[in-house]
Protein backbone atom coordinates (compact mmCIF):
# COMPACT_ATOMS: atom_id res chain seq x y z
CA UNK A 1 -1.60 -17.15 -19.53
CA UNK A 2 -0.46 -14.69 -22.20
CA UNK A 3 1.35 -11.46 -21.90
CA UNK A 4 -1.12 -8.20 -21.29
CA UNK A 5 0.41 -5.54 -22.48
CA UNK A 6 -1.22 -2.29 -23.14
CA UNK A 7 0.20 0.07 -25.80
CA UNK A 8 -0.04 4.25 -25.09
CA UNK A 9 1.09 5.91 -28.19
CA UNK A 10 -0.55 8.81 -30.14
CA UNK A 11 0.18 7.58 -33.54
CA UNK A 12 -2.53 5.40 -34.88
CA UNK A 13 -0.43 4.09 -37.55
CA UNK A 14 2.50 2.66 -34.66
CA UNK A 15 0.05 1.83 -32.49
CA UNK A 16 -2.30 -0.38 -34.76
CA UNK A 17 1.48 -1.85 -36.02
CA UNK A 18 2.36 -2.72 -32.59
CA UNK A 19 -0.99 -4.35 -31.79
CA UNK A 20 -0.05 -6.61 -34.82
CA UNK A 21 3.32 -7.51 -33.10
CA UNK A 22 2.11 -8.28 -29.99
CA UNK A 23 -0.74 -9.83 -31.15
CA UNK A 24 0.88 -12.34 -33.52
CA UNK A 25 3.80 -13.00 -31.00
CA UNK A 26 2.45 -16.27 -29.51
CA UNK A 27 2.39 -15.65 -26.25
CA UNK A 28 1.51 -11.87 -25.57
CA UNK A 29 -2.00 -10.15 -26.43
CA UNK A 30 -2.54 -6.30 -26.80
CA UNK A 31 -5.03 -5.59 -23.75
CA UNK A 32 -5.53 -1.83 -25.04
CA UNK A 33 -4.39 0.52 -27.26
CA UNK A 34 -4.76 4.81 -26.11
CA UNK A 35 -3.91 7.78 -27.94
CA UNK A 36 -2.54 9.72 -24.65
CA UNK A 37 -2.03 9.77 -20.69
CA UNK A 38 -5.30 11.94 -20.09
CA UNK A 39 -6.97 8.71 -18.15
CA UNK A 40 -3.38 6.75 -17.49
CA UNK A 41 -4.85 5.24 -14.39
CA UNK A 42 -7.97 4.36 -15.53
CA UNK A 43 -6.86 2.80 -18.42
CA UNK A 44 -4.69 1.19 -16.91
CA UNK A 45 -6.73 -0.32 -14.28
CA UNK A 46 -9.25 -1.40 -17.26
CA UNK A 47 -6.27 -3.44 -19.02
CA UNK A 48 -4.40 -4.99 -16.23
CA UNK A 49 -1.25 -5.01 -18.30
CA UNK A 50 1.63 -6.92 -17.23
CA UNK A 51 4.05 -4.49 -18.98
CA UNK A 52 3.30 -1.23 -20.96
CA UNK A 53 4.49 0.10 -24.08
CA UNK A 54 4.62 3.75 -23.46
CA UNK A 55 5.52 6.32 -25.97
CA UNK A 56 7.39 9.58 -24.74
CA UNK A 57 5.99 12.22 -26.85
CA UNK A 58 2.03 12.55 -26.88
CA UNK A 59 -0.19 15.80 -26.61
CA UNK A 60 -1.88 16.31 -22.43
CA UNK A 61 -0.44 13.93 -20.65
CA UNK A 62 2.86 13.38 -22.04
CA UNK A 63 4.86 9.62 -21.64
CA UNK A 64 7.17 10.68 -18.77
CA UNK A 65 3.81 11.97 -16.21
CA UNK A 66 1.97 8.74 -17.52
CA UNK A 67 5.17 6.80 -16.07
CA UNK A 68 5.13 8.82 -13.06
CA UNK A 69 1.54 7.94 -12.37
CA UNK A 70 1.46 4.41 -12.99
CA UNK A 71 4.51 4.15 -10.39
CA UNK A 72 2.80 6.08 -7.85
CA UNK A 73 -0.38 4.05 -7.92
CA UNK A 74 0.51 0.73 -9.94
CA UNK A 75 4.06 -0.03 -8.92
CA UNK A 76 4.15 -3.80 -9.76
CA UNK A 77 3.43 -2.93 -13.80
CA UNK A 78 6.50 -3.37 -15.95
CA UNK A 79 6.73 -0.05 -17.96
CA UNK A 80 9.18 -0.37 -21.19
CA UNK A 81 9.41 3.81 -22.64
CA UNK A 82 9.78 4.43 -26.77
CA UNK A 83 10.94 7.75 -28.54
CA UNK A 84 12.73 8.44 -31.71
CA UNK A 85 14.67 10.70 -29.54
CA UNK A 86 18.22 9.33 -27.76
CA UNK A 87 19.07 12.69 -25.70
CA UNK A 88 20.76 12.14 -22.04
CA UNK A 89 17.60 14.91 -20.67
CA UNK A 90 14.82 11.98 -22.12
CA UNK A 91 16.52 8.93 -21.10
CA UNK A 92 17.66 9.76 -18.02
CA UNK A 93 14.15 11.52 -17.01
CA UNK A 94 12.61 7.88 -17.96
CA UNK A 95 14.89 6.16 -15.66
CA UNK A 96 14.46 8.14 -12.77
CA UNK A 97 10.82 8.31 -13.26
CA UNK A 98 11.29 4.56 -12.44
CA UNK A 99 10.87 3.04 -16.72
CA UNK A 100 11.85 -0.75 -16.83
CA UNK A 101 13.87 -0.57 -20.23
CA UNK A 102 14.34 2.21 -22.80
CA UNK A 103 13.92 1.71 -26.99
CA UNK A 104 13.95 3.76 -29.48
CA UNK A 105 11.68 3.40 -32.18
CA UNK A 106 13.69 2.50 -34.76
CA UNK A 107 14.34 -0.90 -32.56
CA UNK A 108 13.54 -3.60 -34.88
CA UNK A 109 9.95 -5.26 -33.78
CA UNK A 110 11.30 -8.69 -32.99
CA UNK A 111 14.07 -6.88 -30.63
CA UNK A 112 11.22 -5.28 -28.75
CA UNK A 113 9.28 -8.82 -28.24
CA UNK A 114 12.48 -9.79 -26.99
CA UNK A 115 12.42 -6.96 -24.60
CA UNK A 116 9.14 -7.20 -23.46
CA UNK A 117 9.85 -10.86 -22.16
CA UNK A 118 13.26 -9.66 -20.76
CA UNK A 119 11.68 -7.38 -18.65
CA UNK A 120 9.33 -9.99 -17.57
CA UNK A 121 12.22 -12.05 -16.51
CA UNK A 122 14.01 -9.42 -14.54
CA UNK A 123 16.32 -7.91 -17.16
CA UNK A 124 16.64 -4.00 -18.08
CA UNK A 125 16.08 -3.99 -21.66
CA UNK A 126 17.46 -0.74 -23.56
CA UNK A 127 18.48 -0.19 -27.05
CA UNK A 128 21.80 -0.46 -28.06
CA UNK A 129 22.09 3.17 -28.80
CA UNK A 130 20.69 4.28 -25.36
CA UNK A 131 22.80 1.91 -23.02
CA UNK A 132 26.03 3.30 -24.72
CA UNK A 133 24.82 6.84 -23.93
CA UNK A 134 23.96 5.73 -20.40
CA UNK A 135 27.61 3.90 -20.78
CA UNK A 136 29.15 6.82 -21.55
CA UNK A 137 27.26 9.55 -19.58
CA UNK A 138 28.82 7.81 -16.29
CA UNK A 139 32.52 6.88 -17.72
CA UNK A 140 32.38 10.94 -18.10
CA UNK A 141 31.33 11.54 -14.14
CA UNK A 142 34.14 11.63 -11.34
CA UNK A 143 35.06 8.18 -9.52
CA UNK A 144 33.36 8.63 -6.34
CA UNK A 145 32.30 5.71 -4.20
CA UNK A 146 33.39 1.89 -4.58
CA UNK A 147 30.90 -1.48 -3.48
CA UNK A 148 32.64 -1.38 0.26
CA UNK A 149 29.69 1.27 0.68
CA UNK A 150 27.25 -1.20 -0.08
CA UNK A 151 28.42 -4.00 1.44
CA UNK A 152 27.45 -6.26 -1.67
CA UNK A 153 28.59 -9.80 -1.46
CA UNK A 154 30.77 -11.06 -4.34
CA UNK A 155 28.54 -13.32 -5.59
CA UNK A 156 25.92 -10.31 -5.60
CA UNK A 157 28.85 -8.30 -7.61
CA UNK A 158 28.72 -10.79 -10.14
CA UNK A 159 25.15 -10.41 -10.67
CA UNK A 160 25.05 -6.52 -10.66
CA UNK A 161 27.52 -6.50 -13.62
CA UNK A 162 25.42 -9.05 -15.76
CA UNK A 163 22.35 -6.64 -14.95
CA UNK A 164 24.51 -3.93 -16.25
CA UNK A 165 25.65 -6.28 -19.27
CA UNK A 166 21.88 -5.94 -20.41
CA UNK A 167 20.99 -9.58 -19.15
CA UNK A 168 17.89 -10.98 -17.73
CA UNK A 169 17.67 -13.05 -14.84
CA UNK A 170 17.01 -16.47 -16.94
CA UNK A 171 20.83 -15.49 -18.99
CA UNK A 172 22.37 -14.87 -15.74
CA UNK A 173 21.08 -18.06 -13.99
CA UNK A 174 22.42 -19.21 -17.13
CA UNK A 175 25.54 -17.45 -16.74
CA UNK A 176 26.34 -18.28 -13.17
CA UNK A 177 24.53 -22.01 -13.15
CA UNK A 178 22.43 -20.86 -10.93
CA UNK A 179 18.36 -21.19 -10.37
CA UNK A 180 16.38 -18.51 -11.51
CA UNK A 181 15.10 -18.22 -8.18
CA UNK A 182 18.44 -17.47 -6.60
CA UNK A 183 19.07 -14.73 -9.41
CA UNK A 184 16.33 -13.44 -8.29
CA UNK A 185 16.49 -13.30 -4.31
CA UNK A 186 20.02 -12.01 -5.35
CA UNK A 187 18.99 -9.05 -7.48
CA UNK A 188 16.04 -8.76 -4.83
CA UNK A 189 19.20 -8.15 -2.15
CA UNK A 190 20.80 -6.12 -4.21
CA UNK A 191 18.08 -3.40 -5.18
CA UNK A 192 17.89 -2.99 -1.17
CA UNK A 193 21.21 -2.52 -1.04
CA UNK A 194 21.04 -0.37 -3.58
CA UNK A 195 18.09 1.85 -2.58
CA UNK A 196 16.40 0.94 -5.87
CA UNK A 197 13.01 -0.21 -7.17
CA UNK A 198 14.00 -1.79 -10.63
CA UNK A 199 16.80 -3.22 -12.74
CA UNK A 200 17.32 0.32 -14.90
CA UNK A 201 17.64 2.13 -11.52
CA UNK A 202 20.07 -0.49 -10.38
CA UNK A 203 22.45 -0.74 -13.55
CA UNK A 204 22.40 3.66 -13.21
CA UNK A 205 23.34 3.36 -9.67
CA UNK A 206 26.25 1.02 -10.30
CA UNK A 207 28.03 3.14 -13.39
CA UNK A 208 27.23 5.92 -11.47
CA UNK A 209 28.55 5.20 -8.16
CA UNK A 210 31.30 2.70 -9.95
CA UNK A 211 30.25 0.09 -8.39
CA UNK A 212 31.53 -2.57 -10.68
């Protein structure tokens, strides 16, 4: 089965360009393209997306509320957020909001296929530009707490700081020579652990709370 994924973005030009993309990627299809968040849910529901391109800045319903939205009611779709903007208020709004990656849109279009199917895989796709921001936002903030407070196993250590390395879970299994499957009940361990819903919140959590 291909890849749904539904594009909100109120440029026509961008968005007809990323239907292209997707389109001639192989193994994805665009399931919708909308100019705004007005109807997030119902267009959502309508396209059954397995991940959505969502654009920050649109008129109504602006990028951020539509993420909002489709995590209140839609939690299992993979939501990856574009902007040309790379300010800490934008990115970090995304995250919390509970956004699966972060690119700007100046990522070139094959690095966004690649994140599309990174996310699918359990990774936390960002642009280079954004996870040195993130990077450096939390090398800025006070040591606080260390993984004791967790209680994270060391294998599950290991794992966290591949997340934060920007890999998915195939790269890690890789990494590790490990299954995918036991990447997975890892990372599903660790977001418990953690208090978190998704591999962005996860990689936050452990700069922020220095976790590895």
């Amino acid at each position: 089965m291909p890849i749904r994924v539904t594009i909100f973005d109120d440029n026509r030009a961008r968005q007809e360009a990323l239907r292209l993309l997707v389109d001639k990627s192989g193994d994805m299809i665009c399931a919708g393209t909308f100019d705004n968040c007005v109807h997030v849910l119902r267009d959502v529901k309508a396209t059954s997306p397995d991940v959505v391109l969502m654009d920050i800045e649109m008129p109504g319903v602006d990028g951020i509320e539509g993420l909002r939205l489709i995590r209140q009611h839609a939690p299992d779709v993979l939501i990856l957020m574009q902007t040309v903007f790379d300010d800490n208020e934008r990115i970090f709004d995304a995250i919390h909001a509970g956004a699966n990656g972060y690119f700007l849109k100046k990522t070139p279009p094959q690095k966004l296929i690649e994140g599309i199917r990174d996310v699918l895989e359990g990774g936390a796709p960002m642009s280079p530009t954004v996870a040195k921001r993130v990077l450096e936002f939390f090398q800025h903030q006070p040591a606080a707490k260390t993984q004791s407070r967790f209680d994270l196993t060391a294998r599950e250590l290991e794992v966290l700081s591949l997340l934060v390395k920007g890999m998915s879970y195939k790269m890690i299994a890789d990494t590790t020579k490990t299954s995918f499957h036991t990447v997975n009940s890892h990372c599903k361990n660790i977001y418990e652990k953690l208090h978190v819903h998704s591999g962005t919140e996860a990689v936050v959590k452990a700069l922020k709370e220095r976790i590895v």
